[in-house]
Protein backbone atom coordinates (compact mmCIF):
# COMPACT_ATOMS: atom_id res chain seq x y z
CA UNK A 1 -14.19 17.93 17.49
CA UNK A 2 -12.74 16.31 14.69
CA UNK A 3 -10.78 18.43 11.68
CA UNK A 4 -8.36 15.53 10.03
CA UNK A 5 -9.66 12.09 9.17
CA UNK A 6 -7.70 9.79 7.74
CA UNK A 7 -9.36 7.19 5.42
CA UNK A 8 -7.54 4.12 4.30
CA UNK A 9 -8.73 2.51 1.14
CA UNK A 10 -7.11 -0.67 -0.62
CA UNK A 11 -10.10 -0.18 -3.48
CA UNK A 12 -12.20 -2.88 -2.79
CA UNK A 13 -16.49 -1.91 -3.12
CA UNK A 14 -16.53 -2.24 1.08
CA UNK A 15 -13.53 0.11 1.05
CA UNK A 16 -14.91 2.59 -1.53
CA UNK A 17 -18.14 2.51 0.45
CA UNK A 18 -16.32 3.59 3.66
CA UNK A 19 -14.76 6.58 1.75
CA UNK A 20 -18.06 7.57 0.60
CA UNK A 21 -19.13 7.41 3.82
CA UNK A 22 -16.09 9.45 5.46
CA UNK A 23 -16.29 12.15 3.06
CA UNK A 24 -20.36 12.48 4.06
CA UNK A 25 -19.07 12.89 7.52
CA UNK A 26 -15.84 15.71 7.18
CA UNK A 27 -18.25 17.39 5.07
CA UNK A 28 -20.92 17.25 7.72
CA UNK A 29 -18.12 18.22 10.64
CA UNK A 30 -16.40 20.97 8.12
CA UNK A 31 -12.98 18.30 8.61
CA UNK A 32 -10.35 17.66 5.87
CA UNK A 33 -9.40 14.09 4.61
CA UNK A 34 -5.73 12.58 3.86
CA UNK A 35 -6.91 9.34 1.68
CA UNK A 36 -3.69 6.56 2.11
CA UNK A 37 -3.30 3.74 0.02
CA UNK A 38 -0.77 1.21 0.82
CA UNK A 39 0.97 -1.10 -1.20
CA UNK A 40 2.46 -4.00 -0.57
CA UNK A 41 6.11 -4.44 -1.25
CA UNK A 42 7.17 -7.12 -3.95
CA UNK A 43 7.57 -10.57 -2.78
CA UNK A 44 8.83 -13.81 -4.52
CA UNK A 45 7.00 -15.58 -2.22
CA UNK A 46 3.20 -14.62 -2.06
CA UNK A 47 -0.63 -15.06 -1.93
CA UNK A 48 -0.89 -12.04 -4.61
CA UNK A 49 -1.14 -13.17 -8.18
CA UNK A 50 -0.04 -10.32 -9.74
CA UNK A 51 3.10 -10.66 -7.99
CA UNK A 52 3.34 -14.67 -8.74
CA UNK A 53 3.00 -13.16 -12.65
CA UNK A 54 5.01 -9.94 -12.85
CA UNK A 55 8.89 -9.48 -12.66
CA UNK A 56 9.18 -6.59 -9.84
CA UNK A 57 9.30 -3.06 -12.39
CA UNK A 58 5.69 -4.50 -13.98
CA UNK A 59 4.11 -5.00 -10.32
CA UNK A 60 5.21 -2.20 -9.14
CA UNK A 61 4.17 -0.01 -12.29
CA UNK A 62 0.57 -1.99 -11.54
CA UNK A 63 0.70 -0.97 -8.32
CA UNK A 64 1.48 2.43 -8.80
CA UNK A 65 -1.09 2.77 -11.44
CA UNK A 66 -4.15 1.29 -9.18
CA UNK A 67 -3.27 3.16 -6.47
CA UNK A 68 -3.46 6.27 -8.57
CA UNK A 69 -6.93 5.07 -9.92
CA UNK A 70 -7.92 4.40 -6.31
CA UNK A 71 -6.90 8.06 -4.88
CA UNK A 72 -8.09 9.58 -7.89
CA UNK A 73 -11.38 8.43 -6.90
CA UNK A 74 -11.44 9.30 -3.19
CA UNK A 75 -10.39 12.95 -3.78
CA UNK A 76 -13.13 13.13 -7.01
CA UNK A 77 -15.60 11.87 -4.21
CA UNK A 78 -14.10 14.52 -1.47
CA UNK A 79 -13.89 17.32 -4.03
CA UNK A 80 -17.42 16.91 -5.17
CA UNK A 81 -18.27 17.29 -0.89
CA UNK A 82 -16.06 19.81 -1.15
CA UNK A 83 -13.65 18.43 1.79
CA UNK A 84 -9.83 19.07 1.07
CA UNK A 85 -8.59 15.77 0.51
CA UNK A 86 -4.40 14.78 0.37
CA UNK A 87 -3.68 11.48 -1.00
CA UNK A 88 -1.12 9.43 -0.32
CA UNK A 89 0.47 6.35 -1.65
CA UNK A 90 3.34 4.08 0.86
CA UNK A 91 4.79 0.93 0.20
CA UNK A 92 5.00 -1.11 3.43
CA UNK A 93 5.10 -4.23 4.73
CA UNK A 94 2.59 -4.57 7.55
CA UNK A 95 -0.22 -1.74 6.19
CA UNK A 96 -2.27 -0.99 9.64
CA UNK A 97 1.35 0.44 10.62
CA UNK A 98 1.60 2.80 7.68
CA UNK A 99 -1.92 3.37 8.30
CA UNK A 100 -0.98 4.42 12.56
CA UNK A 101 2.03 6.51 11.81
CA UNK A 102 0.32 8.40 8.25
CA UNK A 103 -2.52 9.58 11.03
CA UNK A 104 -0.34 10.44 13.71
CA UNK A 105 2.57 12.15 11.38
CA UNK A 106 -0.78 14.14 9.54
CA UNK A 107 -2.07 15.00 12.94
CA UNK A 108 -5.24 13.56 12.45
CA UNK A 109 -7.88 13.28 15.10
CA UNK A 110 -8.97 9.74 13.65
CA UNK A 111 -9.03 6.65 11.28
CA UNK A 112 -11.88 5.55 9.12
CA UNK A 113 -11.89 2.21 7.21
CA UNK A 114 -13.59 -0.52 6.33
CA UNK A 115 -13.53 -3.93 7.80
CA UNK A 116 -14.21 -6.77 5.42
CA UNK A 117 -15.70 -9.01 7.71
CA UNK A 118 -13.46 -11.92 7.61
CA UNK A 119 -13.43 -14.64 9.82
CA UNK A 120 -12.40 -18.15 10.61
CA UNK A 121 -9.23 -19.61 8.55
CA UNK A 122 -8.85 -16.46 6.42
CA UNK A 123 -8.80 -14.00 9.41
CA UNK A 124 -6.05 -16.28 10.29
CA UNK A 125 -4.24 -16.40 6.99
CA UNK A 126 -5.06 -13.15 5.74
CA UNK A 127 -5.17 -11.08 8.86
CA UNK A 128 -7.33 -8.03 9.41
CA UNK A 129 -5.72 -4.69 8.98
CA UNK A 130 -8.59 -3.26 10.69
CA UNK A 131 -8.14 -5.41 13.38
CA UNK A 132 -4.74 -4.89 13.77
CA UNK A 133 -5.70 -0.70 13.28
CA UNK A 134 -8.05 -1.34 16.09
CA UNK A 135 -5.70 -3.00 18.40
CA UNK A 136 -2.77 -0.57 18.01
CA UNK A 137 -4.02 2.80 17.04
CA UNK A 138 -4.16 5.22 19.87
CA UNK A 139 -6.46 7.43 17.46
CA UNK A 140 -10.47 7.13 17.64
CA UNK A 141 -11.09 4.22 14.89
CA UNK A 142 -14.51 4.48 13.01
CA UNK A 143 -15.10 1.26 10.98
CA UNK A 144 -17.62 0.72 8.48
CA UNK A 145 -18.70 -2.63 7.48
């Protein structure tokens, strides 16, 4: 039976639809949510733009400030289902591994996300946190696409 989900969310409409989603189903299963956002860490070097145009105190303030805007909105959503949400913010490099240890250090009994369905060149560039979720997560993974 599951009590703790964890959803990750980076914002995006296919991640907001996967916390809409999650919240139907802990509400459904009488479970509690811990929402995690994960930033990036500030790079000189990167594919992010606001990081190409921001010295490293305005992306991070940006950062900061959408990740608050993206929580806010999961635990609106979960409070409105009435599921006790946490929220969480981390800065880390490689995401799905903030993602693993957040669930396991929360004792949760899974991991929902979403996957964004890319393939080809920009699975390769980009990578798929899902996919790396997937591949390492000892946890149940439930993946909406």
């Amino acid at each position: 039976m599951l009590r703790h989900i964890l959803v990750a969310t980076d914002g995006s409409p296919l991640s907001t639809h996967a916390v809409r989603k999650a919240v139907t189903l802990a509400s459904k299963l009488g479970a509690r949510m811990t929402a995690l956002h994960v930033m990036q860490p500030f790079r000189v070097v990167t594919f992010v733009p606001e990081m190409l145009e921001d010295t490293e105190t305005q992306y991070l303030e940006h950062a900061r400030s959408q990740a608050e805007a993206i929580l806010a909105d999961v635990t609106e959503t979960a409070r409105a289902a009435d599921v006790p949400c946490e929220a969480i913010t981390l800065t880390h490099e490689h995401p799905y591994e903030a993602i693993i240890s957040t669930a396991q250090a929360k004792d949760c009994d899974m991991i929902a996300m979403a996957s964004h369905g890319r393939r080809g060149i920009q699975a390769t560039i980009i990578g798929s946190e899902t996919q790396k979720v997937l591949t390492h997560s000892q946890l149940p993974v439930l993946v909406f696409r």
